[in-house]
Structures are given as structure tokens and as C-alpha cells.
C-alpha atoms as a PDB file:
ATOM      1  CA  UNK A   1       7.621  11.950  -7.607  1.00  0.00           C
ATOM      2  CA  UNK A   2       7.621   9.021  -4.865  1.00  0.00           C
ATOM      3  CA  UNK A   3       6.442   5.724  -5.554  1.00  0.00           C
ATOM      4  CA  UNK A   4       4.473   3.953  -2.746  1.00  0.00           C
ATOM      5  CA  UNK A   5       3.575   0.958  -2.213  1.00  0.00           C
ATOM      6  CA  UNK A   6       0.023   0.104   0.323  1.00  0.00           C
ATOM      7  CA  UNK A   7      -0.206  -3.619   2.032  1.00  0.00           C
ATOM      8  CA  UNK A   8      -3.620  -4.432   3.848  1.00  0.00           C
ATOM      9  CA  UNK A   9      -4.848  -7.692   4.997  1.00  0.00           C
ATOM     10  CA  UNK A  10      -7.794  -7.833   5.667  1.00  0.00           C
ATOM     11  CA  UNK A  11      -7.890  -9.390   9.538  1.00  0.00           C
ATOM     12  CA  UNK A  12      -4.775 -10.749  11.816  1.00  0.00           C
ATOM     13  CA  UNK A  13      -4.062 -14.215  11.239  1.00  0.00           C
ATOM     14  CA  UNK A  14      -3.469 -12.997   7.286  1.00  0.00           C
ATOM     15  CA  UNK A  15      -0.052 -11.727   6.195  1.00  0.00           C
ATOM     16  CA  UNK A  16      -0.516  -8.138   5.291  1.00  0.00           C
ATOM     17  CA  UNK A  17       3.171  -8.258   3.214  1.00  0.00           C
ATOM     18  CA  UNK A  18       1.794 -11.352   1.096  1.00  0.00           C
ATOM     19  CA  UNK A  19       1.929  -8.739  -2.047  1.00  0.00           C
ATOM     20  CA  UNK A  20       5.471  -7.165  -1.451  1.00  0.00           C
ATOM     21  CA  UNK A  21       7.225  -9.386  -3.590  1.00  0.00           C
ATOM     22  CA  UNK A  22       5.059  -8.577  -6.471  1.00  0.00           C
ATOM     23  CA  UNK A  23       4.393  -5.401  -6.060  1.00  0.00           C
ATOM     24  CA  UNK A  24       8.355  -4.734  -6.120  1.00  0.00           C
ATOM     25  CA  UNK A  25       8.998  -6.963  -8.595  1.00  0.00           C
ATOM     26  CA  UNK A  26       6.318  -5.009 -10.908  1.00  0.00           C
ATOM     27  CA  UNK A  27       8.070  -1.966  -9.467  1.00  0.00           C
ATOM     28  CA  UNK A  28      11.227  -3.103 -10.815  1.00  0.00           C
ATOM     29  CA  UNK A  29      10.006  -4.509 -14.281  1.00  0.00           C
ATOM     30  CA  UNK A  30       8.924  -0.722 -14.731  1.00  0.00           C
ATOM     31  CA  UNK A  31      12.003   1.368 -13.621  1.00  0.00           C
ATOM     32  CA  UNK A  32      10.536   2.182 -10.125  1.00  0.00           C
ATOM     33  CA  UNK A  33      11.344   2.653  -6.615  1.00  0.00           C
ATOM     34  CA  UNK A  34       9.584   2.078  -3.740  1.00  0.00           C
ATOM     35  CA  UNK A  35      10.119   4.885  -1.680  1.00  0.00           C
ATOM     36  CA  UNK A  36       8.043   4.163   1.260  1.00  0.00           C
ATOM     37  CA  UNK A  37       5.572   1.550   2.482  1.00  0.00           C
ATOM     38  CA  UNK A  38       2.205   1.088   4.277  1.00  0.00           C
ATOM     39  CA  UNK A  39       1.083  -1.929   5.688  1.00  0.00           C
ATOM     40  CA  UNK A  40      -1.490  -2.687   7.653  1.00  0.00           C
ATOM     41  CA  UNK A  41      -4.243  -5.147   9.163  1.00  0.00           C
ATOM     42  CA  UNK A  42      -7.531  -3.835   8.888  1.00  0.00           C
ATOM     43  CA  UNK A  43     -11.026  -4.865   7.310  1.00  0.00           C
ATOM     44  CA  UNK A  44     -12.480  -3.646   3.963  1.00  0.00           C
ATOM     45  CA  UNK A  45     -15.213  -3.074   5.627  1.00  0.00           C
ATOM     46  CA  UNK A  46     -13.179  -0.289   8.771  1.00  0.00           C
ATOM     47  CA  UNK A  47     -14.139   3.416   7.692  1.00  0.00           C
ATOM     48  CA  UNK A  48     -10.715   4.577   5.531  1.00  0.00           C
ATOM     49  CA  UNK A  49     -10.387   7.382   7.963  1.00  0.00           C
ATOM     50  CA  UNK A  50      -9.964   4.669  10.969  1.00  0.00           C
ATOM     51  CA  UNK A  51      -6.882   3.171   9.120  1.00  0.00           C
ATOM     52  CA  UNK A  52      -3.295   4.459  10.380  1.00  0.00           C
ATOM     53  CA  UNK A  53      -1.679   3.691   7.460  1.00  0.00           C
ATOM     54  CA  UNK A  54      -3.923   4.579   4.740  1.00  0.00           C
ATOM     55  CA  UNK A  55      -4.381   7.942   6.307  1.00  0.00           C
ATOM     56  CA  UNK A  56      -0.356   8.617   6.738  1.00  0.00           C
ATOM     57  CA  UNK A  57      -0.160   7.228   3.028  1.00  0.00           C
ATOM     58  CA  UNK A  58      -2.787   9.923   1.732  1.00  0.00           C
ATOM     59  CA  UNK A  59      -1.162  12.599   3.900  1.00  0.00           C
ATOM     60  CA  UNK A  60       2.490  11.550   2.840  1.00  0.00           C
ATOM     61  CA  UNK A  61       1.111  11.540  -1.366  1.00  0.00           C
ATOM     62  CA  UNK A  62       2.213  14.752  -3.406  1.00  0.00           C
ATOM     63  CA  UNK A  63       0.570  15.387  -6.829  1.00  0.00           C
ATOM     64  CA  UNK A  64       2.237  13.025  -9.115  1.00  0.00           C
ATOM     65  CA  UNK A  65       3.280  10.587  -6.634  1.00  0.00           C
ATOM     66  CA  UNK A  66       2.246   6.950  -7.685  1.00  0.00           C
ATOM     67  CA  UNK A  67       0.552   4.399  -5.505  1.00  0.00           C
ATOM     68  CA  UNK A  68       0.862   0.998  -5.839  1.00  0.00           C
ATOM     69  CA  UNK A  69      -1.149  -1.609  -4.530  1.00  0.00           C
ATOM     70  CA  UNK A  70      -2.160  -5.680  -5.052  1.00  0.00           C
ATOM     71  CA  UNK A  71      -5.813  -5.336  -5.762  1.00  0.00           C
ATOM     72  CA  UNK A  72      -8.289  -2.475  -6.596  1.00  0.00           C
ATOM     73  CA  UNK A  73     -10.051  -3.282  -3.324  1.00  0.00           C
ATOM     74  CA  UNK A  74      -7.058  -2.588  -1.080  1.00  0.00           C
END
């Protein structure tokens, strides 16, 4: 089991790694370890399939690896 974490922003001029600190701080409170990370800049609204790191996320999750991200809408 790997525990990774996904960071999107939504367009450029916003900071993409805004959510790290929590996210590894929630990681921590819970006996986790962020094993890899995804971050990118893309819009909500970009096809999931046109998003680098979203697709090398799904193709790098096992069954039983966890995924952690900010908000449901990431």
C-alpha cells in the first residue's frame, strides 16, 4: 500500500502546493506516508485524460493504495 498525495490548481498564477502542508500534516496525524506526489496546474473544467499528472497518478495506483487530496473537486 502507497499513500499519494494529488495537488491541482486550478490555472497558473495559483500555487498548485497550497495544500501540501495539510495534506501531510493529516498524513502524519494518521500514521501515513506520502510516498509520491502529483501536482499540477490545470482547470476543473480540462478532460481528466488531458492531465499529466492525474493520469501518471491513476496509472502509478495499486488496489489498496490511498489517495489523498485537499478537496473532493480536485
Amino acid at each position: 500500500m502507497f499513500v499519494r498525495a494529488y495537488l491541482r490548481a486550478s490555472t497558473d498564477e495559483q500555487d498548485a502546493t497550497r495544500a501540501k502542508a495539510a495534506l501531510e500534516q493529516f498524513a502524519q496525524a494518521h500514521s501515513l506516508t506520502i510516498a509520491s506526489t502529483y501536482t499540477e496546474n490545470e482547470s476543473g473544467a480540462t478532460d481528466w485524460a488531458a492531465r499529466p499528472e492525474l493520469r501518471r497518478l491513476l496509472d502509478d495506483c495499486k488496489p489498496g493504495d490511498i489517495l489523498l487530496v485537499e478537496q473532493v473537486d480536485r
